[in-house]
C-alpha atoms as a PDB file:
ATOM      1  CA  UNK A   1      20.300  -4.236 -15.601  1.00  0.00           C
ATOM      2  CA  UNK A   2      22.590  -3.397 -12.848  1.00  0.00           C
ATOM      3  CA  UNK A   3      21.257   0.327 -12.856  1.00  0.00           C
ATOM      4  CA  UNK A   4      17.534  -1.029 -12.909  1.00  0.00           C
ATOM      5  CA  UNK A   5      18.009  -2.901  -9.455  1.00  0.00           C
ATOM      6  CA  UNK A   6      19.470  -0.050  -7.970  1.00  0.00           C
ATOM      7  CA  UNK A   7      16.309   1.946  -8.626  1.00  0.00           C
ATOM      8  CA  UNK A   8      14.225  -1.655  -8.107  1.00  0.00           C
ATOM      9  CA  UNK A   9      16.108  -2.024  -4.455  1.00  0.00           C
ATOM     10  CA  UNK A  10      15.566   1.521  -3.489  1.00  0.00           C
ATOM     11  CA  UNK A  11      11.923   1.324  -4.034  1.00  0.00           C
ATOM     12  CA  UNK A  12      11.532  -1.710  -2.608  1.00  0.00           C
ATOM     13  CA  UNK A  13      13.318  -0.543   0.666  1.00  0.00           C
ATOM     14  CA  UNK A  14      10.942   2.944   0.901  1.00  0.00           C
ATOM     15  CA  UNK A  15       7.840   0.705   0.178  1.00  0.00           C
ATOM     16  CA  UNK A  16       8.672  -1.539   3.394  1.00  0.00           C
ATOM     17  CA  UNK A  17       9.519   2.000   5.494  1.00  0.00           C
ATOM     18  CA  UNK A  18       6.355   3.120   4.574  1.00  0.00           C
ATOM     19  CA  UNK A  19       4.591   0.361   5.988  1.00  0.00           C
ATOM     20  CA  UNK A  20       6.623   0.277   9.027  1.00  0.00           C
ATOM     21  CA  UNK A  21       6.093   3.987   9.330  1.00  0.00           C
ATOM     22  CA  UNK A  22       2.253   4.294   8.491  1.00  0.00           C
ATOM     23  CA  UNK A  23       2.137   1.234  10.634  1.00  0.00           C
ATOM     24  CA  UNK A  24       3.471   2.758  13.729  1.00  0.00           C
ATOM     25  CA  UNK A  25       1.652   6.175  12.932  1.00  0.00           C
ATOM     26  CA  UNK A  26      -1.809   4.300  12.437  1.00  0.00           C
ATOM     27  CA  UNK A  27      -1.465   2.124  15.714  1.00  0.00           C
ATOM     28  CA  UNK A  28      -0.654   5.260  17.912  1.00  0.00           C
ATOM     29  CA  UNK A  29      -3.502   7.590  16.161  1.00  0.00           C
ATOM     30  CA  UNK A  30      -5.734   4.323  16.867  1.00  0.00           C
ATOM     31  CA  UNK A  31      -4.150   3.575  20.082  1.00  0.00           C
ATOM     32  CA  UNK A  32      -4.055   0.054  19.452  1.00  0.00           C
ATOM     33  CA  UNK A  33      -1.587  -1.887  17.589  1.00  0.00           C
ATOM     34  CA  UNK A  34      -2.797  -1.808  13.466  1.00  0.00           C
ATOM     35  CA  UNK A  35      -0.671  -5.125  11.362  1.00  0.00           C
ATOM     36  CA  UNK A  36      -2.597  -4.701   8.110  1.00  0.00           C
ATOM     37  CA  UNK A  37      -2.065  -1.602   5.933  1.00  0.00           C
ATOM     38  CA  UNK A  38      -2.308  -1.915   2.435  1.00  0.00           C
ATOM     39  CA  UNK A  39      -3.987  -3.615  -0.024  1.00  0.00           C
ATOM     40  CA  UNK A  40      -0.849  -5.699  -1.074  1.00  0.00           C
ATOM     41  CA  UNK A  41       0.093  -9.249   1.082  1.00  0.00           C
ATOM     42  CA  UNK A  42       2.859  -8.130   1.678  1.00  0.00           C
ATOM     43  CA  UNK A  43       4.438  -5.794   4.267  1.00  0.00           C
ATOM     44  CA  UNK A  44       5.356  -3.008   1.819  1.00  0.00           C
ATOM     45  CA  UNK A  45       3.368   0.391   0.636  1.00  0.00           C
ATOM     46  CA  UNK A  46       4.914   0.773  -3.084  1.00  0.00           C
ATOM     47  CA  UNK A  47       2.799   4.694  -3.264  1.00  0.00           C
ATOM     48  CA  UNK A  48       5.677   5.916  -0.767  1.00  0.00           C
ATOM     49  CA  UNK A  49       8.613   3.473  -2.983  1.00  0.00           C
ATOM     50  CA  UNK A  50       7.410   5.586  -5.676  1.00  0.00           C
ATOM     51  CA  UNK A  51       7.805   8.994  -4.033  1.00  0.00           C
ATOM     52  CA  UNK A  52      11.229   8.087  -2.536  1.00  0.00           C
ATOM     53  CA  UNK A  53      12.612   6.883  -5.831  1.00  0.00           C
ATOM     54  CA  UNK A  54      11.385  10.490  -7.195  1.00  0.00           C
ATOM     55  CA  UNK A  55      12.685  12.184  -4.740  1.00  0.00           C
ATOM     56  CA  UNK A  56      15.522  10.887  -4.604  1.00  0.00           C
ATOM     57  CA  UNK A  57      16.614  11.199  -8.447  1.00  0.00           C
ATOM     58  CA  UNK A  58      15.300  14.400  -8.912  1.00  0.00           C
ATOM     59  CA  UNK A  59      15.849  16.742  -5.632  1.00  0.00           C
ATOM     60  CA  UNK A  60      19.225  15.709  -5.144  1.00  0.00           C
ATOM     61  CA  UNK A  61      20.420  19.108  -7.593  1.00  0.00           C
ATOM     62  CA  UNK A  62      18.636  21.323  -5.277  1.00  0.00           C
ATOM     63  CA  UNK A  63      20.087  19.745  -1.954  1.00  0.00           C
ATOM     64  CA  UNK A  64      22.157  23.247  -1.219  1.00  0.00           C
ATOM     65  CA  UNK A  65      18.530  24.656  -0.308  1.00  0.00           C
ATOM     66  CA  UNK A  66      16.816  22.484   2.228  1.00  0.00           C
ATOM     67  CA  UNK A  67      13.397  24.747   1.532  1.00  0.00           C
ATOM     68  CA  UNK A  68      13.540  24.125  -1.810  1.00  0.00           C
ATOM     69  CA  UNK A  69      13.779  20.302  -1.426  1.00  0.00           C
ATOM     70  CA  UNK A  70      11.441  20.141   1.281  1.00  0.00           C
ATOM     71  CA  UNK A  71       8.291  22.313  -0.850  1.00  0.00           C
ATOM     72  CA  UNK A  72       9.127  19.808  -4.159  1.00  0.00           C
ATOM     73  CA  UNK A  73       9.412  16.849  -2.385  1.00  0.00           C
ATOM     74  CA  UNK A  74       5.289  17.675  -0.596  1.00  0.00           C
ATOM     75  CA  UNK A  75       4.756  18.781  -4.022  1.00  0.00           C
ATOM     76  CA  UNK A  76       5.730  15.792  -6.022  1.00  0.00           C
ATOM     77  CA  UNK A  77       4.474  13.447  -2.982  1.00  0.00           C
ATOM     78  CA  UNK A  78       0.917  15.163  -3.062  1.00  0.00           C
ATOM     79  CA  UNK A  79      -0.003  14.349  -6.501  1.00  0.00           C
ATOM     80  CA  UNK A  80       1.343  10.800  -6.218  1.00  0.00           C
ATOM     81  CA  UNK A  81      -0.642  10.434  -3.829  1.00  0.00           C
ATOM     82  CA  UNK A  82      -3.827  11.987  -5.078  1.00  0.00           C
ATOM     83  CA  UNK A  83      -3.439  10.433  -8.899  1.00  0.00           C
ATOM     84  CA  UNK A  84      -3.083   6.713  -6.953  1.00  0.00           C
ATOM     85  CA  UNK A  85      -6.361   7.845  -5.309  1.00  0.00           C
ATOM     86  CA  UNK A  86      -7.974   9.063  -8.305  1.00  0.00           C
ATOM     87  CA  UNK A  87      -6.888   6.279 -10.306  1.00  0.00           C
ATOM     88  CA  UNK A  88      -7.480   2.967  -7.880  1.00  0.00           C
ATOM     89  CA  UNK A  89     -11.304   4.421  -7.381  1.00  0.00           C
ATOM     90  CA  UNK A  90     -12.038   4.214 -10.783  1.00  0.00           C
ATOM     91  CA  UNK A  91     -10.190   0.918 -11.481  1.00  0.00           C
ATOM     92  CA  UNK A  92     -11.958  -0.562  -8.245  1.00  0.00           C
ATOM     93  CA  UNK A  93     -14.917   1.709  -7.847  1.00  0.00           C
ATOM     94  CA  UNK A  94     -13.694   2.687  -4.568  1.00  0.00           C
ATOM     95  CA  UNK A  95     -12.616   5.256  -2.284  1.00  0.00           C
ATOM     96  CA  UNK A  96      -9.768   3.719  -0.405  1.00  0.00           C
ATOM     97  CA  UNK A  97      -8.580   6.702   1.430  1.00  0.00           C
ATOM     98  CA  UNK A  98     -10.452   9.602   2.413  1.00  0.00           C
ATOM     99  CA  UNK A  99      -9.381  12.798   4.265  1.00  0.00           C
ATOM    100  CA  UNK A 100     -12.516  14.636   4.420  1.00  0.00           C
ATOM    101  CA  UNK A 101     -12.264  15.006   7.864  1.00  0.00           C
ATOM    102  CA  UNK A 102      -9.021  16.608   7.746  1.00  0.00           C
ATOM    103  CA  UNK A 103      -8.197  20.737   6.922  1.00  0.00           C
ATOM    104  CA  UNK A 104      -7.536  21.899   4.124  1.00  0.00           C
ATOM    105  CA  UNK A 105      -8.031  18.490   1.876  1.00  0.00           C
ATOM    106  CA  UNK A 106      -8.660  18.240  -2.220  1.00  0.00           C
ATOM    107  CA  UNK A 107     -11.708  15.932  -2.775  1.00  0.00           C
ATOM    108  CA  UNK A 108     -10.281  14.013  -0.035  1.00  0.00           C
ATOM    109  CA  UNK A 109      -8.039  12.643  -1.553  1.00  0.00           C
ATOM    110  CA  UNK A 110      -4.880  14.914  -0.383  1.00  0.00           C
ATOM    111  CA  UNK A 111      -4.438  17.359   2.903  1.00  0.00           C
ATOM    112  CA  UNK A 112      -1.799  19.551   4.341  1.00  0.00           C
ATOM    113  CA  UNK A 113      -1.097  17.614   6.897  1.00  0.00           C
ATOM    114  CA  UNK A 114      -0.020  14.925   4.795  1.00  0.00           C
ATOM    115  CA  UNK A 115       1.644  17.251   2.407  1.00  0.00           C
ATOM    116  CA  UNK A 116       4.255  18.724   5.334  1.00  0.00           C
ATOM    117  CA  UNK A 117       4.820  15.434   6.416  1.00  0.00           C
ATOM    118  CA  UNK A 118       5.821  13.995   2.893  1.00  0.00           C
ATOM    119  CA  UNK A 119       8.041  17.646   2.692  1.00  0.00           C
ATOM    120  CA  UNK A 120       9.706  16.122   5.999  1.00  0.00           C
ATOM    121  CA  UNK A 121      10.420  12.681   4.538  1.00  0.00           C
ATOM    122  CA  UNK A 122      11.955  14.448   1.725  1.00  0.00           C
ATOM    123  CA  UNK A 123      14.096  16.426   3.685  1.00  0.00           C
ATOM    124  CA  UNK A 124      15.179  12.870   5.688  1.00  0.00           C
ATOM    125  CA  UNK A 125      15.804  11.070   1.975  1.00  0.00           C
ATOM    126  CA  UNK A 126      17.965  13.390   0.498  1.00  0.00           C
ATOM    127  CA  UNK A 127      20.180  14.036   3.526  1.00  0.00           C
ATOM    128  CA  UNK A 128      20.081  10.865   5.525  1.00  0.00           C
ATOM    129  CA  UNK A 129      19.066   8.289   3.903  1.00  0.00           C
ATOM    130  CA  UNK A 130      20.404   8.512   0.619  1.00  0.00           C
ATOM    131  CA  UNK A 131      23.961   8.313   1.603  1.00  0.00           C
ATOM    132  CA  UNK A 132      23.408   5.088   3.629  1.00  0.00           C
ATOM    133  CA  UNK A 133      21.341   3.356   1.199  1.00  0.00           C
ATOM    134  CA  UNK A 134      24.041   4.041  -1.399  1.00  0.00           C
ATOM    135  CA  UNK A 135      26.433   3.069   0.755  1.00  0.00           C
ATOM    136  CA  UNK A 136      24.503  -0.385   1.834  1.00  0.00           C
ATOM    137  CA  UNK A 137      23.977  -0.958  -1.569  1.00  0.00           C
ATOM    138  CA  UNK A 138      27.471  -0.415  -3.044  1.00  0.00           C
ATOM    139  CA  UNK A 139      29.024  -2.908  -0.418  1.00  0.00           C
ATOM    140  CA  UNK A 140      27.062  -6.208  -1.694  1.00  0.00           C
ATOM    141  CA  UNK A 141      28.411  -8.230  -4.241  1.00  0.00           C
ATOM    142  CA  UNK A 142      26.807  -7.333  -7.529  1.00  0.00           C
ATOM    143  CA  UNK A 143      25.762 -11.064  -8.526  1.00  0.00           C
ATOM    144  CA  UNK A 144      23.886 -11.660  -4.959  1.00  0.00           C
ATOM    145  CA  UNK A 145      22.286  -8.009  -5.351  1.00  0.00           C
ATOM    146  CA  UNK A 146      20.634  -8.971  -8.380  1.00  0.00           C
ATOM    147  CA  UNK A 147      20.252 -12.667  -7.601  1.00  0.00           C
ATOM    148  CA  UNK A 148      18.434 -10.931  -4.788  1.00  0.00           C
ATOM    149  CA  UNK A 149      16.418  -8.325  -6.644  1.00  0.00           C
ATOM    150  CA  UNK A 150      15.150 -10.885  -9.137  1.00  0.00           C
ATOM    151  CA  UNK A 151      14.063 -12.840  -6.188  1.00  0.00           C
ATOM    152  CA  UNK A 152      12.030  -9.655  -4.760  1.00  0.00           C
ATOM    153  CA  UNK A 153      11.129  -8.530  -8.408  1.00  0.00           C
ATOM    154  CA  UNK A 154       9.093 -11.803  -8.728  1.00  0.00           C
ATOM    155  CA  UNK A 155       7.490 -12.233  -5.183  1.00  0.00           C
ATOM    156  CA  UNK A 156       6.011  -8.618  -5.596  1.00  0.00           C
ATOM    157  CA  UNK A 157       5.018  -9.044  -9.134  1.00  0.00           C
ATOM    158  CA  UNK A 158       3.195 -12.388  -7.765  1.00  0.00           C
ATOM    159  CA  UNK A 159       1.775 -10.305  -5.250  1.00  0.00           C
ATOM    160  CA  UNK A 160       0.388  -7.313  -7.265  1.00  0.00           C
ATOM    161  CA  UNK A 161      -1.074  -9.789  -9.858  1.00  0.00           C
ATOM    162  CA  UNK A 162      -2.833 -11.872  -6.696  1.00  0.00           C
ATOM    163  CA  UNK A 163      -3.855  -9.124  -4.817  1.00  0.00           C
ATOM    164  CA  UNK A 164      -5.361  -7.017  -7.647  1.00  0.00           C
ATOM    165  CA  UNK A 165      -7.357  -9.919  -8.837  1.00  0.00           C
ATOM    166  CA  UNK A 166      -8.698 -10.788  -5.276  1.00  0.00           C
ATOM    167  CA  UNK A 167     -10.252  -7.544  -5.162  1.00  0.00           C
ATOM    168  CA  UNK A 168     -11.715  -7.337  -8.081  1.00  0.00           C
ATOM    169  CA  UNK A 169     -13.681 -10.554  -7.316  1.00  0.00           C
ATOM    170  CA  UNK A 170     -14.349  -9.303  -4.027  1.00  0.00           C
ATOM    171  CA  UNK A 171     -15.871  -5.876  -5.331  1.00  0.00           C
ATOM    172  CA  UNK A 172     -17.990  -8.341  -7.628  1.00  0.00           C
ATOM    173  CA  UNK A 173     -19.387 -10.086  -5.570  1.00  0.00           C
ATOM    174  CA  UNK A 174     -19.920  -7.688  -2.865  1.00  0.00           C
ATOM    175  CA  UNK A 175     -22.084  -6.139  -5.723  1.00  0.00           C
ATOM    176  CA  UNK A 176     -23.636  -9.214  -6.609  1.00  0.00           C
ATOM    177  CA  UNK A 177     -24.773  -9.367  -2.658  1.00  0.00           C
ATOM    178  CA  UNK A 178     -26.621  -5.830  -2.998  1.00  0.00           C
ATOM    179  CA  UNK A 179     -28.394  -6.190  -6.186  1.00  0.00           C
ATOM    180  CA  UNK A 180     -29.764 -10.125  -4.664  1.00  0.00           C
ATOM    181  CA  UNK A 181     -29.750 -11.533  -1.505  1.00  0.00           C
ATOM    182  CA  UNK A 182     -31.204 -14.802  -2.309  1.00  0.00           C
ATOM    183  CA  UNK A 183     -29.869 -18.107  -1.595  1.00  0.00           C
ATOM    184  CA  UNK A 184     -27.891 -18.576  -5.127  1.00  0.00           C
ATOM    185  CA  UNK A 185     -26.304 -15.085  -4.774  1.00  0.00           C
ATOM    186  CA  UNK A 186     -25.437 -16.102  -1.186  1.00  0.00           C
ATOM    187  CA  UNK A 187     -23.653 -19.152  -1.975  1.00  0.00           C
ATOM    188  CA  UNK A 188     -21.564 -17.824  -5.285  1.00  0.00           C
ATOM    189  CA  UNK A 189     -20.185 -14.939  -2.829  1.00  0.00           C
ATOM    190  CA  UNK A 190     -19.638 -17.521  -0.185  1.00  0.00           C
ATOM    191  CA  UNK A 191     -17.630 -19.702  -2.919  1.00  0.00           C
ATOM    192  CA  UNK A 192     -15.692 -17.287  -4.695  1.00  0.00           C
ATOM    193  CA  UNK A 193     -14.429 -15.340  -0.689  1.00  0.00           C
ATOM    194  CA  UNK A 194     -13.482 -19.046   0.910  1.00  0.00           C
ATOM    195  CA  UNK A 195     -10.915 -19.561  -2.026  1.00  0.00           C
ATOM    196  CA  UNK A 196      -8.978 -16.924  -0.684  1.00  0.00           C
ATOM    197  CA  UNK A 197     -10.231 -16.485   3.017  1.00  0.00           C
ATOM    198  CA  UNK A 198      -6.878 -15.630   4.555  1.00  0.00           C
ATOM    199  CA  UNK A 199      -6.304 -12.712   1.878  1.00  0.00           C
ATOM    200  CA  UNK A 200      -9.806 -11.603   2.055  1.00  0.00           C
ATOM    201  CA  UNK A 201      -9.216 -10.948   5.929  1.00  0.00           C
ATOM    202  CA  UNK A 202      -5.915  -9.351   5.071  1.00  0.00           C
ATOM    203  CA  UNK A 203      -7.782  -6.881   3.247  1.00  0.00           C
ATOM    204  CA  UNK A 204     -10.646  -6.821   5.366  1.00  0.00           C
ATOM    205  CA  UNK A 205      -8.513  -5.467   8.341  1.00  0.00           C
ATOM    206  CA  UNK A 206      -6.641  -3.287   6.075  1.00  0.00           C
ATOM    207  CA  UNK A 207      -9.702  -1.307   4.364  1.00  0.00           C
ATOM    208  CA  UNK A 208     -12.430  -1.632   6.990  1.00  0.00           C
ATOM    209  CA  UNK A 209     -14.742   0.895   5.405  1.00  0.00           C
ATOM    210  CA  UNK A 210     -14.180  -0.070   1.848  1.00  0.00           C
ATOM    211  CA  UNK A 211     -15.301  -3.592   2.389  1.00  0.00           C
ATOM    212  CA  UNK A 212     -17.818  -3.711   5.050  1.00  0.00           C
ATOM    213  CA  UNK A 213     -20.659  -5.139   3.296  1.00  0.00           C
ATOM    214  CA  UNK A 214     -18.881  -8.398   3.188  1.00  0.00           C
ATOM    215  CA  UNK A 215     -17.405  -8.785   6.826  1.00  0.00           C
ATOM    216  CA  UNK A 216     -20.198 -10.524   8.220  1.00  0.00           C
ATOM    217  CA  UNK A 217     -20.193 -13.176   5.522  1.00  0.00           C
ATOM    218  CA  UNK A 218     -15.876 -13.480   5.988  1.00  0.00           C
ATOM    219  CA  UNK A 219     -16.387 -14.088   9.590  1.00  0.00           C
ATOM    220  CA  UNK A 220     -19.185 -16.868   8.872  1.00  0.00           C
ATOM    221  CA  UNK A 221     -16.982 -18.536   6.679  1.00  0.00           C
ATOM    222  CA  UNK A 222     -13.907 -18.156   9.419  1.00  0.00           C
ATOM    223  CA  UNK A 223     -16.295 -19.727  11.763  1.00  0.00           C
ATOM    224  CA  UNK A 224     -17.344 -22.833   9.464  1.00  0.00           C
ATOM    225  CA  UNK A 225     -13.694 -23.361   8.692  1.00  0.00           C
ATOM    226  CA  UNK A 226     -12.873 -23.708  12.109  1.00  0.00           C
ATOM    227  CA  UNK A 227     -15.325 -25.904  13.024  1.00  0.00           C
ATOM    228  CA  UNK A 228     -14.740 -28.339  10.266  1.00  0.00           C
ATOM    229  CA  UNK A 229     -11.180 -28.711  11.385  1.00  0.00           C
ATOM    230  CA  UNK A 230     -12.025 -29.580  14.642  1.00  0.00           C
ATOM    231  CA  UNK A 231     -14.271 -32.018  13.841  1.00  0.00           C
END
């Protein structure tokens, strides 16, 4: 059990990095600040928990040659990220990331650019990190650090389980608005999107493209809600 949080805490500290990191990267490519990133609630990225946790247990043999570790670790990092992609558009029937637009890309889904900047964050992991995350972890007092990981075990199953669902209503009834605009259709779509209008935002801002069909009604809604609690 002990051994299990260990792994659990480590990717649970590399999903929250990610976010902070994509977050930072995305508001200076943007040049304005981005909050939402993700489709989860919240502020963690588990695709880059994953590929820490995997890096970190398996490239730690080869950490006498930094090349090595830094070709494996874009290696490893690149088909994460491009079986996630693969796998989330046919679960969702969407494309939630695509790198067309970028050099040397597969099906969009993975480019170079990516790939030597995941080789990077391997390099960083296995020399830098790894040591102090050890260290961080091996200096709390093993009933609070699993007290603690069950507490963070449960709010991001919660979340996963919420999230997931909320988007697969959403991508129904965003289809359910394209097949039939008519006054029924309107209103289930209206229904089913004001259960959850803060989350539906959350993913609105996060995955512009992916849900656009449906911002106009969110932002009706948004505006009814307001005025309703003013009056």
């Amino acid at each position: 059990m002990y051994s299990f949080f260990i792994i659990f805490f480590m990717f649970f500290i590399y999903s929250v990095l990610g976010f902070i990191v994509e977050l930072i990267f995305c508001s200076l490519v943007d040049k304005k600040l981005v909050l939402n990133r993700g489709f989860l609630i919240g502020p963690y990225l588990p695709i880059y928990g994953v590929a820490a946790v995997i890096m970190s247990t398996s490239l730690k043999r080869y950490s006498g040659d930094p090349l090595i570790v830094f070709a494996m670790g874009a290696l490893i990092a690149t088909i994460i990220e491009y079986l996630t992609s693969y796998f989330m558009e046919k679960l969702f029937k969407t494309r939630w990331w695509d790198y067309s637009k970028e050099s040397f890309n597969v099906n969009g889904r993975v480019c170079l650019k990516n790939s030597v900047l995941f080789g990077i964050g391997s390099l960083f992991i296995v020399y830098v990190t790894d040591n102090i995350y050890l260290k961080l972890v091996y200096s709390f007092d093993k009933k609070i650090f699993i007290i603690t990981n069950v507490v963070l075990l449960m709010i991001f199953i919660v979340d996963l389980v919420l999230s997931t669902n909320l988007i697969v209503k959403i991508r129904k009834n965003c289809e359910l608005a394209k097949r039939d605009m008519t006054e029924e259709i309107k209103e289930r779509v209206k229904c089913e999107l004001s259960k959850n209008l803060t989350l539906t935002k959350r993913l609105l801002n996060s995955f512009p493209r992916v849900f656009k069909d449906i911002r106009g009604i969110v932002g009706k809604l948004d505006i009814s809600q307001k005025k309703r609690k003013k009056n």
